[in-house]
Protein backbone atom coordinates (compact mmCIF):
# COMPACT_ATOMS: atom_id res chain seq x y z
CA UNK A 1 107.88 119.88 108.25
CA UNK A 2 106.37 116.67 109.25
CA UNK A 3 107.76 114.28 112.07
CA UNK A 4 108.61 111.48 110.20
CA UNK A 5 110.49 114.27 107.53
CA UNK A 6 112.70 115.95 110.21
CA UNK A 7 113.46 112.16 111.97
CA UNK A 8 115.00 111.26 108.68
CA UNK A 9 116.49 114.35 108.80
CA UNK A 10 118.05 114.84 111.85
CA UNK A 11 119.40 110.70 111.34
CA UNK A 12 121.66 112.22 108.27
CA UNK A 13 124.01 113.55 110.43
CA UNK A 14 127.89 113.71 109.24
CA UNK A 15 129.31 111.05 107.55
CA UNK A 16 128.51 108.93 104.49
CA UNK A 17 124.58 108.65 103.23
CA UNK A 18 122.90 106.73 100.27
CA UNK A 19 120.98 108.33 97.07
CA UNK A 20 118.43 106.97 96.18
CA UNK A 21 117.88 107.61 92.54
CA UNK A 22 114.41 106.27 91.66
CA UNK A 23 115.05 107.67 87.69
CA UNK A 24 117.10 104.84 87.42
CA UNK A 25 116.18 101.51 86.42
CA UNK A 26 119.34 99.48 87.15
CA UNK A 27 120.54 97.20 89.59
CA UNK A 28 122.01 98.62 91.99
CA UNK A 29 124.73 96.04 92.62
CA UNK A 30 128.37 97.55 91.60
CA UNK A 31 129.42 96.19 88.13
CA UNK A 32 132.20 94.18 90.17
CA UNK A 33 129.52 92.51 91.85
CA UNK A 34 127.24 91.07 89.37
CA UNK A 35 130.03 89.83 87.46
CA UNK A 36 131.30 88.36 90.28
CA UNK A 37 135.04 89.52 89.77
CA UNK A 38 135.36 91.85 92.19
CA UNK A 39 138.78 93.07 93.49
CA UNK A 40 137.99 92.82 97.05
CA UNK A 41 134.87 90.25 98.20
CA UNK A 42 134.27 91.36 101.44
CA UNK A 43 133.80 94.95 100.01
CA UNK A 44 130.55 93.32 98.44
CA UNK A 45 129.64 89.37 100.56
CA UNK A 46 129.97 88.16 103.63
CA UNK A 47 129.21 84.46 104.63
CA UNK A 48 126.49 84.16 107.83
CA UNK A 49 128.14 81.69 109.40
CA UNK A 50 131.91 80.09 108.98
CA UNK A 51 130.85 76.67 110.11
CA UNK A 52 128.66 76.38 106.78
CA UNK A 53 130.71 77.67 104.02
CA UNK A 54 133.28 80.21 102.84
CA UNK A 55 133.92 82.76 99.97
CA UNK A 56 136.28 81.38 97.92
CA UNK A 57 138.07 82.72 94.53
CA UNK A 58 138.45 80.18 91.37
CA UNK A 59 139.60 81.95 87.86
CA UNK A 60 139.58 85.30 89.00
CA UNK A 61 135.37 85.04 89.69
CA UNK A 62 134.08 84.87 93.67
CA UNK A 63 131.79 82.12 94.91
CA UNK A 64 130.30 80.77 98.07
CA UNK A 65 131.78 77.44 99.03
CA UNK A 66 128.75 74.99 101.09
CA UNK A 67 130.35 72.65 103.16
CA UNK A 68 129.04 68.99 103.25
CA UNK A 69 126.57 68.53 105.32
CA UNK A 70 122.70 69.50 105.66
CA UNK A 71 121.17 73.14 106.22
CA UNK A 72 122.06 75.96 103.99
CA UNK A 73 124.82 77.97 103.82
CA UNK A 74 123.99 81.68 103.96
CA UNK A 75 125.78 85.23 101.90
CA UNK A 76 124.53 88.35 102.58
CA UNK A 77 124.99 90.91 99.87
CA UNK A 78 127.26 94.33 101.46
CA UNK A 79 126.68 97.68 100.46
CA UNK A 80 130.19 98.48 99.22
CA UNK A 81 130.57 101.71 101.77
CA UNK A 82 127.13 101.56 104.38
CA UNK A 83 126.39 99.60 106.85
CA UNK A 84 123.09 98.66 105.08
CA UNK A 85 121.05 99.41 101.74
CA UNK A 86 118.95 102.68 102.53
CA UNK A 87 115.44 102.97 101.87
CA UNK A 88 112.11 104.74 102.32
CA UNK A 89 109.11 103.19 103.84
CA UNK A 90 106.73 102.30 101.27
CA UNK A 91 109.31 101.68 98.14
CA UNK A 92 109.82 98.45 96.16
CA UNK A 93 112.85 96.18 96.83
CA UNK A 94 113.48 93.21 94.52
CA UNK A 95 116.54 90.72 95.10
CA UNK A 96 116.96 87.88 92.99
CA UNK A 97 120.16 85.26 93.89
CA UNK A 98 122.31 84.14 90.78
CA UNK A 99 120.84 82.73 87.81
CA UNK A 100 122.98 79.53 88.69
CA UNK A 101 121.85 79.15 91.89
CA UNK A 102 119.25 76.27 92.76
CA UNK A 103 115.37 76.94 92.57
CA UNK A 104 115.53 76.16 96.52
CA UNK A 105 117.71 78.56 97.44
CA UNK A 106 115.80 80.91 99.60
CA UNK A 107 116.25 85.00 100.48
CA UNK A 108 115.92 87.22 102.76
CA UNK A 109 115.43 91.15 103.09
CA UNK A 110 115.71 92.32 106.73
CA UNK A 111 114.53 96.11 107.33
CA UNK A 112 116.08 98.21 110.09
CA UNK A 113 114.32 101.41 111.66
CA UNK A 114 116.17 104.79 112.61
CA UNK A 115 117.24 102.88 115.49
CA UNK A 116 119.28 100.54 113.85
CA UNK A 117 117.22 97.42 115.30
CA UNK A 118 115.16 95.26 112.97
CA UNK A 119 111.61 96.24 112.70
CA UNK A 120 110.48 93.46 109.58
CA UNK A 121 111.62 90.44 107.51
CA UNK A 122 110.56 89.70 104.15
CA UNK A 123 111.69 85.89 102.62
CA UNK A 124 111.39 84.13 99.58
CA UNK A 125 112.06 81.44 97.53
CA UNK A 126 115.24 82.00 94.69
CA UNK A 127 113.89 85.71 94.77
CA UNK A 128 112.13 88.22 96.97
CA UNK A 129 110.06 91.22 96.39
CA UNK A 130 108.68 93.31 98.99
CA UNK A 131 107.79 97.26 100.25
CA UNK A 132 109.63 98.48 102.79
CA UNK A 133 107.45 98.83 105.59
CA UNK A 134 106.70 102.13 107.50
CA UNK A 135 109.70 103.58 109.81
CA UNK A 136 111.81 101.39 107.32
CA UNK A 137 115.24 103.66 107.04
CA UNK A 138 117.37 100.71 105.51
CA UNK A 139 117.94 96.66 105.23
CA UNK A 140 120.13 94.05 104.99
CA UNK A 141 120.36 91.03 101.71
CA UNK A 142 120.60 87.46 102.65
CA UNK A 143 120.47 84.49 100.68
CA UNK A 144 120.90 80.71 101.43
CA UNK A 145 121.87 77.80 99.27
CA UNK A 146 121.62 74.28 100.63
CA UNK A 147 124.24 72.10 101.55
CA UNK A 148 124.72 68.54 100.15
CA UNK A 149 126.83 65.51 101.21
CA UNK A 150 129.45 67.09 99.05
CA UNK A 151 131.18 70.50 99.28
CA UNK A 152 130.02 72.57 96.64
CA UNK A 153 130.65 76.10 94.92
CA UNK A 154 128.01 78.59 93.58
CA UNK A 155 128.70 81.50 91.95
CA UNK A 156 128.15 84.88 93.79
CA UNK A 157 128.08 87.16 90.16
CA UNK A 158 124.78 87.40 88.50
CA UNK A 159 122.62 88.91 91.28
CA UNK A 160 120.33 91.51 90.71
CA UNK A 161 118.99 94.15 93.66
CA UNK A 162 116.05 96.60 92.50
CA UNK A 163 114.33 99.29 93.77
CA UNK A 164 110.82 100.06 92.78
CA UNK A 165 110.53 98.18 89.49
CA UNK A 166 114.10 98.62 88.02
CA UNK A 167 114.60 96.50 84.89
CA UNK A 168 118.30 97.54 84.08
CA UNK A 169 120.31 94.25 85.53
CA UNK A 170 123.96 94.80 83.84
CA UNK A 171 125.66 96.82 87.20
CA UNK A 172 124.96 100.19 87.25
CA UNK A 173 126.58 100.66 90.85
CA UNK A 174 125.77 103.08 93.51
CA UNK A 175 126.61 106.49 94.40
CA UNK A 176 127.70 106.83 98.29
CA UNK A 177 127.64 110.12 98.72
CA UNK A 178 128.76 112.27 102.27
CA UNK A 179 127.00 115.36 103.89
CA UNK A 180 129.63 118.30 103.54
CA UNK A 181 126.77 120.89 104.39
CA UNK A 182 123.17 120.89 106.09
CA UNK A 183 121.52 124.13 107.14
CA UNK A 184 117.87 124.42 108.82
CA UNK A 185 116.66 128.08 108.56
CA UNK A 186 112.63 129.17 109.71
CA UNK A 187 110.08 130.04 107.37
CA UNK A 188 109.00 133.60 107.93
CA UNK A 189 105.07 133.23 108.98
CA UNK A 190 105.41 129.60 109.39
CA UNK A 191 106.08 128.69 112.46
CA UNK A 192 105.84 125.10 111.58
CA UNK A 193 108.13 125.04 108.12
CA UNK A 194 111.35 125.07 107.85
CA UNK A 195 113.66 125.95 104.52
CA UNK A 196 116.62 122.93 104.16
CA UNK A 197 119.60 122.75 102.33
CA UNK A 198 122.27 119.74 101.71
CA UNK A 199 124.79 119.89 100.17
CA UNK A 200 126.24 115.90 98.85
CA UNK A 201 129.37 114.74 97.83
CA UNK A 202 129.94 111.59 96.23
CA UNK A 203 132.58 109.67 97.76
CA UNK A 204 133.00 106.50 95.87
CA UNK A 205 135.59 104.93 93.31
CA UNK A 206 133.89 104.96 90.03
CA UNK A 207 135.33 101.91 89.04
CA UNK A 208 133.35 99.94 92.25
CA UNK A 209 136.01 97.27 92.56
């Protein structure tokens, strides 16, 4: 087993892990989330800072409320049971903000190591795409949209989050899934290899409200 194999390993743990399905082409954003209707808004954004803006409801959809002033105000996108959105080093992220949201809106994909500190940023404009760079083990979605003289509300439904060129962008959620099982047994004649087993359960409400 290589290092880098039995670090990742040995981070799993108990407790609640991400799958990452690379089969499937969709956005991984619940189906609550890119329509923007989603029962409970903090399971899915959180504003960066209170001073610029607020999540507000209007209709029964979510949106980000900028404050009057200057700057931006900032959202970042929640995993609806991590901490952060897993990923391996090397893989494909794409997030691209709401198709209302101004061309100057910018983003923001912070990657975390094993650790749990932040070992990389990647920014862009309206959209970002970047690989996930080595010792990556998960990352965080921000986006900003400026503020005016005027309060103003943009819609939070409509995002789309990718991994490794996914072109599916209705919601097709995301499986949380806990370890209920994890053996490590030798290889007999291979004193470096080691035979693992996991055994997943997915732990999530299927209707991702």
């Amino acid at each position: 087993m290589l290092p880098e194999d039995a670090a990742f390993l040995a981070a799993l743990g108990p407790g609640t892990v991400g799958l990452i399905d690379t089969t499937d082409p969709g956005n991984v954003l619940s189906r609550a989330a890119v329509t923007g209707r989603a029962a409970n808004s903090a399971e899915h954004w959180a504003v960066v800072s209170t001073t610029a803006g607020r999540i507000v409801q209007s209709g029964g959809a979510w949106y980000i409320e900028a404050y009057g002033g200057s700057g931006t105000a900032g959202v970042v996108w929640r995993h609806p049971v991590l901490t952060r959105w897993p990923v391996l080093p090397g893989m494909t992220v794409r997030f691209e903000t709401p198709v209302q949201w101004p061309d100057s809106s910018t983003t923001e994909l912070r990657w975390y190591g094993l650790a749990g500190s932040v070992i990389a940023t990647s920014t862009g404009d309206y959209a970002v795409t970047a690989s996930a760079p080595p010792g990556a083990e998960s990352f965080t979605v921000t986006a900003h949209v400026p503020r005016l003289p005027a309060p103003l509300l943009y819609p939070l439904g409509g995002a789309e989050l990718l991994y490794d060129g996914g072109t599916v962008l209705a919601g097709t959620g995301y499986g949380p899934l806990t370890v209920t099982a994890l053996s490590v047994s030798p290889v007999y004649g291979q004193a470096h290899m080691r035979d693992v087993s996991l055994a997943l359960v997915e732990v999530s409400d299927v209707a991702q409200g």
